[in-house]
Protein backbone atom coordinates (compact mmCIF):
# COMPACT_ATOMS: atom_id res chain seq x y z
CA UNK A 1 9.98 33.63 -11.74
CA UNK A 2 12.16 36.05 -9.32
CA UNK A 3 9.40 34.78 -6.54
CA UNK A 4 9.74 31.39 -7.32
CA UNK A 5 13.24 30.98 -7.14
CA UNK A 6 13.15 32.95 -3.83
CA UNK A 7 11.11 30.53 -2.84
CA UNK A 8 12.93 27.69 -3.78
CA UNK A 9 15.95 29.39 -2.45
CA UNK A 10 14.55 29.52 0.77
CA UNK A 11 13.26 25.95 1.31
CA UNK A 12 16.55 24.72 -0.05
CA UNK A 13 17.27 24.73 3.78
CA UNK A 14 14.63 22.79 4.90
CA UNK A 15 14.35 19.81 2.04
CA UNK A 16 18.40 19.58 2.34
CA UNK A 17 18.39 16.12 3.54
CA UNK A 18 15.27 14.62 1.59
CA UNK A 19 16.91 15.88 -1.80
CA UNK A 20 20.46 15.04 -0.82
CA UNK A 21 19.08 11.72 0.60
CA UNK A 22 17.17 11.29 -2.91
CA UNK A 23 20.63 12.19 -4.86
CA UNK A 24 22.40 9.76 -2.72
CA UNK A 25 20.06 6.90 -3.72
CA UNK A 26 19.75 7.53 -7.39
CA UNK A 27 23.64 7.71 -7.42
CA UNK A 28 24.40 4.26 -5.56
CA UNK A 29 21.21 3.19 -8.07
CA UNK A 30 23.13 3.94 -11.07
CA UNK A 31 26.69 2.97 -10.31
CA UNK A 32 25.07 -0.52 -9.07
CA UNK A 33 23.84 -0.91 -13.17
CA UNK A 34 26.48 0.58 -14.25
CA UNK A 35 28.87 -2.06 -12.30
CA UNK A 36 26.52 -4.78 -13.03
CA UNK A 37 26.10 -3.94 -16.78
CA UNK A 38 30.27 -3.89 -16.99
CA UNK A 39 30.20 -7.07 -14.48
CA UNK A 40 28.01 -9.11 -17.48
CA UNK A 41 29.36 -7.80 -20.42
């Protein structure tokens, strides 16, 4: 477990922009049906 969050730990660095570019888009993805879901009802 201690290796595997080393490892993790240490390509953090590397996949910082794919998995903050992946947050990003499931963010705008939910406040889009959130806004649309408020919008119809």
């Amino acid at each position: 477990m201690m290796k595997k969050h080393r490892y993790e730990f240490y390509n953090d660095q590397r996949g910082m922009t794919l998995v903050e570019l992946i947050v990003a888009m499931l963010i705008l993805g939910f406040a889009s049906l959130w806004r649309s879901r408020q919008c119809l009802i």
